[in-house]
Protein backbone atom coordinates (compact mmCIF):
# COMPACT_ATOMS: atom_id res chain seq x y z
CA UNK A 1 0.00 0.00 0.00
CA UNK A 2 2.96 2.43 1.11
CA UNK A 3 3.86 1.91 -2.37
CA UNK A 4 0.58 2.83 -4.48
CA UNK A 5 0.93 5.88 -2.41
CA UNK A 6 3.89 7.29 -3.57
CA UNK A 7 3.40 6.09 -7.13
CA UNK A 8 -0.12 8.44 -6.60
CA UNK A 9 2.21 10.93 -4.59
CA UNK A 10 4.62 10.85 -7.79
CA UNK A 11 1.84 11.08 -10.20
CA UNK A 12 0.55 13.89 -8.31
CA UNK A 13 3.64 15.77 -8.53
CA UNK A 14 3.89 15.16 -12.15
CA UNK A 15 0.41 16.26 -12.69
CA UNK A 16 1.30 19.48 -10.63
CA UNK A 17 4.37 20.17 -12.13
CA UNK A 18 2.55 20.20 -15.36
CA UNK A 19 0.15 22.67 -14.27
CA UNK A 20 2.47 25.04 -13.06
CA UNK A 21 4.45 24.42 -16.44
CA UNK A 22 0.96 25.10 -18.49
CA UNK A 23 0.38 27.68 -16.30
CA UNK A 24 3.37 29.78 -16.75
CA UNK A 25 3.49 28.82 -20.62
CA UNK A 26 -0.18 31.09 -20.49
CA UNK A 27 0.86 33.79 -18.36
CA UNK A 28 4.22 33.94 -21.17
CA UNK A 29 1.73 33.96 -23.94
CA UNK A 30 -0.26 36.83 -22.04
CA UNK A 31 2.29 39.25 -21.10
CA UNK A 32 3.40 38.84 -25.31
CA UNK A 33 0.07 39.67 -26.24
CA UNK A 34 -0.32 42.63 -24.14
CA UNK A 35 2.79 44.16 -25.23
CA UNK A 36 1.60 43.11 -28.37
CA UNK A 37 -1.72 45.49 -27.72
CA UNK A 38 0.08 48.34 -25.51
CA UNK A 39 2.66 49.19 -28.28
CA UNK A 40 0.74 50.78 -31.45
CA UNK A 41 2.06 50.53 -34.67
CA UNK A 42 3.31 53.34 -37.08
CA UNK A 43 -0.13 53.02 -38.48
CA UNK A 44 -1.91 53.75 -35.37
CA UNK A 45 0.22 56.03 -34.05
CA UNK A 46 -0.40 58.42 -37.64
CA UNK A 47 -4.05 57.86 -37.37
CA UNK A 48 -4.49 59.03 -34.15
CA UNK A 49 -2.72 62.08 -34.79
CA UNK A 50 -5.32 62.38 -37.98
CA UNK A 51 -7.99 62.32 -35.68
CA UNK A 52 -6.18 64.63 -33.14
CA UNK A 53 -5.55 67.15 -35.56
CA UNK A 54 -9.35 67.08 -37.01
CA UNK A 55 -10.61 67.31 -33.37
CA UNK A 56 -8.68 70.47 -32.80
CA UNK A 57 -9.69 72.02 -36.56
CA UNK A 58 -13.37 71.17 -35.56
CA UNK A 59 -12.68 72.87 -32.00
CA UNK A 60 -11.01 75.81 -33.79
CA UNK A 61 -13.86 76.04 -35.70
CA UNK A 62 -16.65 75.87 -33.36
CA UNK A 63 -14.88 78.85 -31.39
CA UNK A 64 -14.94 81.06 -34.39
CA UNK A 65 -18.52 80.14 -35.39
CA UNK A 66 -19.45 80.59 -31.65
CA UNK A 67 -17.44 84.23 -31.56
CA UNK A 68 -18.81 85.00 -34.87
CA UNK A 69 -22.50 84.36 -33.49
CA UNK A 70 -21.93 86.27 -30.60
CA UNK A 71 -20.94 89.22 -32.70
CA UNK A 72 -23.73 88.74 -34.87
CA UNK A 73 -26.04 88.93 -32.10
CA UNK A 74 -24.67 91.88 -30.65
CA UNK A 75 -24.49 93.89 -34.05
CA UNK A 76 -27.80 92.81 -34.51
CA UNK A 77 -29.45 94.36 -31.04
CA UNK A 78 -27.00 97.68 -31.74
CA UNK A 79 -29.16 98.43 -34.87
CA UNK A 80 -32.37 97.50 -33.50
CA UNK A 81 -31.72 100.17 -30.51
CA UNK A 82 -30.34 102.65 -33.26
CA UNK A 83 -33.69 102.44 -35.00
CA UNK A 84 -35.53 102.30 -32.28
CA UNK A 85 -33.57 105.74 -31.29
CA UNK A 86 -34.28 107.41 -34.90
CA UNK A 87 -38.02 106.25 -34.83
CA UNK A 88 -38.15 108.33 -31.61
CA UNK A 89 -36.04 111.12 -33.05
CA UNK A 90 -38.22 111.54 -35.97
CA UNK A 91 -41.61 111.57 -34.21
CA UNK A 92 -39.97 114.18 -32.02
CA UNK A 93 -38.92 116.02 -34.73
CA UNK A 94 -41.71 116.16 -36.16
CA UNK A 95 -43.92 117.03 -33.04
CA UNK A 96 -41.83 120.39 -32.33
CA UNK A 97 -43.52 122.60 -34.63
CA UNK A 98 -46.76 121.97 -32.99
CA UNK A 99 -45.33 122.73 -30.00
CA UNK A 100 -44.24 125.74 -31.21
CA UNK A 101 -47.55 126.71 -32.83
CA UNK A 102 -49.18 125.92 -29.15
CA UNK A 103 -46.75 128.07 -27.42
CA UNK A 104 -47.40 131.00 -30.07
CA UNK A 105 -51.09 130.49 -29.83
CA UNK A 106 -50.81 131.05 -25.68
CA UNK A 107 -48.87 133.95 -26.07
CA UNK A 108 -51.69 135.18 -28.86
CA UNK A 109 -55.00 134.49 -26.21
CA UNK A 110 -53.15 136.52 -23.28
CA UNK A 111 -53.40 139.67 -25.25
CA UNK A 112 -56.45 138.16 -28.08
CA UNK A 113 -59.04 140.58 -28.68
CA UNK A 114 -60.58 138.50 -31.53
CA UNK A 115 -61.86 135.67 -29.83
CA UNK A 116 -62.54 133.86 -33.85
CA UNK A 117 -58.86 134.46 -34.17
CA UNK A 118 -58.28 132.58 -31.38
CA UNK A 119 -60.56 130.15 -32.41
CA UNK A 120 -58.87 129.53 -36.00
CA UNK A 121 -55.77 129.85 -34.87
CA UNK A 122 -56.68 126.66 -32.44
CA UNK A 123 -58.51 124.43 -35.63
CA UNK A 124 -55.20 125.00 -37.76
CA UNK A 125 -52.99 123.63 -34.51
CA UNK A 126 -55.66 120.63 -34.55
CA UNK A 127 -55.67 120.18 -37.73
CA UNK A 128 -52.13 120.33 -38.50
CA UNK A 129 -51.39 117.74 -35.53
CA UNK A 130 -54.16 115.53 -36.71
CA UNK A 131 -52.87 115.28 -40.09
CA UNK A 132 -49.49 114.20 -38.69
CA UNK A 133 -51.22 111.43 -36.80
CA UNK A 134 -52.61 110.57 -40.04
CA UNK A 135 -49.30 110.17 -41.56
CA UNK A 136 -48.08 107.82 -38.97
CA UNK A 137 -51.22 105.55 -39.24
CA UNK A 138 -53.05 107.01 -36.21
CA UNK A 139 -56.74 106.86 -36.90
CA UNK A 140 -59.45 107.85 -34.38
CA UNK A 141 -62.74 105.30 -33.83
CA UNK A 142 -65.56 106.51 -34.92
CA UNK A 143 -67.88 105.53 -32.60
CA UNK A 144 -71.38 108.07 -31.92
CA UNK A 145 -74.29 105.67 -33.14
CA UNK A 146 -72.29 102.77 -33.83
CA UNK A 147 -72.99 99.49 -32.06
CA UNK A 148 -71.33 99.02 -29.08
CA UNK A 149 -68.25 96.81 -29.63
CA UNK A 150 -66.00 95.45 -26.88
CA UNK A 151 -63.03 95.14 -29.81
CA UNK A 152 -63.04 98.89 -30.20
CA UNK A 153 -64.96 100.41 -27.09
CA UNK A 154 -64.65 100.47 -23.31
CA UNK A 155 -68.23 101.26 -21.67
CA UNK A 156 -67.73 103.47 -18.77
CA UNK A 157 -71.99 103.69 -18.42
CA UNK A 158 -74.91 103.37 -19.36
CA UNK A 159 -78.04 105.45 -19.59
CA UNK A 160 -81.48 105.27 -20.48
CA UNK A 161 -82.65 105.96 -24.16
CA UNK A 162 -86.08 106.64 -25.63
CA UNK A 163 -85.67 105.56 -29.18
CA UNK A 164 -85.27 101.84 -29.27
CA UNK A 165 -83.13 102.26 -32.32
CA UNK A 166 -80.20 103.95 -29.68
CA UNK A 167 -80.23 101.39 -27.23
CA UNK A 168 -76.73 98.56 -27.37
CA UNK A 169 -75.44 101.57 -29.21
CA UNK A 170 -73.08 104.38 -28.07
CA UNK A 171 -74.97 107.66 -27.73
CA UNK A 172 -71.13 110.24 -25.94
CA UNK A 173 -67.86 109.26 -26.14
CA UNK A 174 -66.13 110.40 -23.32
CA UNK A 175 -62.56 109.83 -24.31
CA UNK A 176 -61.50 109.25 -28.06
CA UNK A 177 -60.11 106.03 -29.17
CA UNK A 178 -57.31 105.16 -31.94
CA UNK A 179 -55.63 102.57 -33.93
CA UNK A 180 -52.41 101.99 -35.71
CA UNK A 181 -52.77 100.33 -38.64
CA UNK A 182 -56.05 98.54 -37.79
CA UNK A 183 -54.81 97.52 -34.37
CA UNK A 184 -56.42 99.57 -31.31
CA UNK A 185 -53.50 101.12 -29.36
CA UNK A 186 -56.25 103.34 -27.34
CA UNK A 187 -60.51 101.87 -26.59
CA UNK A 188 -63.05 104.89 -27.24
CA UNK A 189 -64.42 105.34 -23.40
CA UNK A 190 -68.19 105.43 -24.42
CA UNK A 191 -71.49 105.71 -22.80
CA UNK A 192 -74.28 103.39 -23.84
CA UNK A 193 -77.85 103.50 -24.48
CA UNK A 194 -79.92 100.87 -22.46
């Protein structure tokens, strides 16, 4: 029996020494294969410096297009304000010489013995300022006998009619309305018939 033991004991050792032979035979056959894998070849090495230098063109040009935007933008709200500015400028402009004609037409009705010059002398300042309005687009509502509509008026009251053919309709406007260009920038404060 002592003898079937070490001829298993031997056999053993074999087997083990065969293992540890295998086994080192695979680690030799690793470490060669990841050499193999760490060092790139000429190939590799020039096409990822290819791809380096087309990541940094594309970065170099997404920072232009990105300042280029940015200027664009701000150009772009500099010419809006500096229209803005000579839309004002003009209207201004354009309003001064009805100041003046105000300020001349005050002096006139401290001293005005003519009360009809006075009077004229008022309808040409009105009419000259309406006329303006007109040129910019400014229209008033028309609005005495007109149905009442919530689109163009603002009801501040109401008041008892006789004829049946005045009542749902405005009968006093209180306070003018306008548009610009067909859109309301002011409701006609009316009174209605009920």
């Amino acid at each position: 029996m002592a003898k079937k033991s070490q001829k298993t004991e031997k056999q053993e050792e074999i087997k083990d020494q065969e293992v540890v032979e295998e086994t080192a035979e695979n680690q030799d056959e690793m470490s060669v294969a990841h050499e193999e894998e760490q060092e790139p070849t000429v190939e590799e090495k020039t096409k990822e410096e290819e791809l380096g230098e087309k990541l940094a063109e594309l970065q170099d040009k997404y920072l232009r297009l990105s300042a280029e935007y940015d200027n664009y933008r701000k150009r772009t709200l500099r010419e809006k304000m500096d229209l803005q500015e000579g839309a004002r400028e003009d209207i201004f402009v354009n309003i001064l010489p009805v100041v003046d004609d105000l300020e001349r037409a005050l002096e006139v009705v401290q001293s005005a013995k003519d009360l009809e010059a006075v009077k004229l002398g008022m309808q040409l300042i009105h009419t000259k300022f309406s006329n303006y309005l007109t040129q910019q687009g400014i229209k008033p509502i028309d609005a005495i006998d007109k149905e009442f509509n919530t689109d163009l008026h603002e009801a501040v009251t109401k008041i008892p009619v006789e004829s049946k053919k005045k009542k749902g309709k405005v009968v006093d406007v209180v306070e003018k309305g306008y548009t610009l260009r067909d859109k309301v920038i002011r409701f006609a404060k009316v009174v209605i018939g009920e």
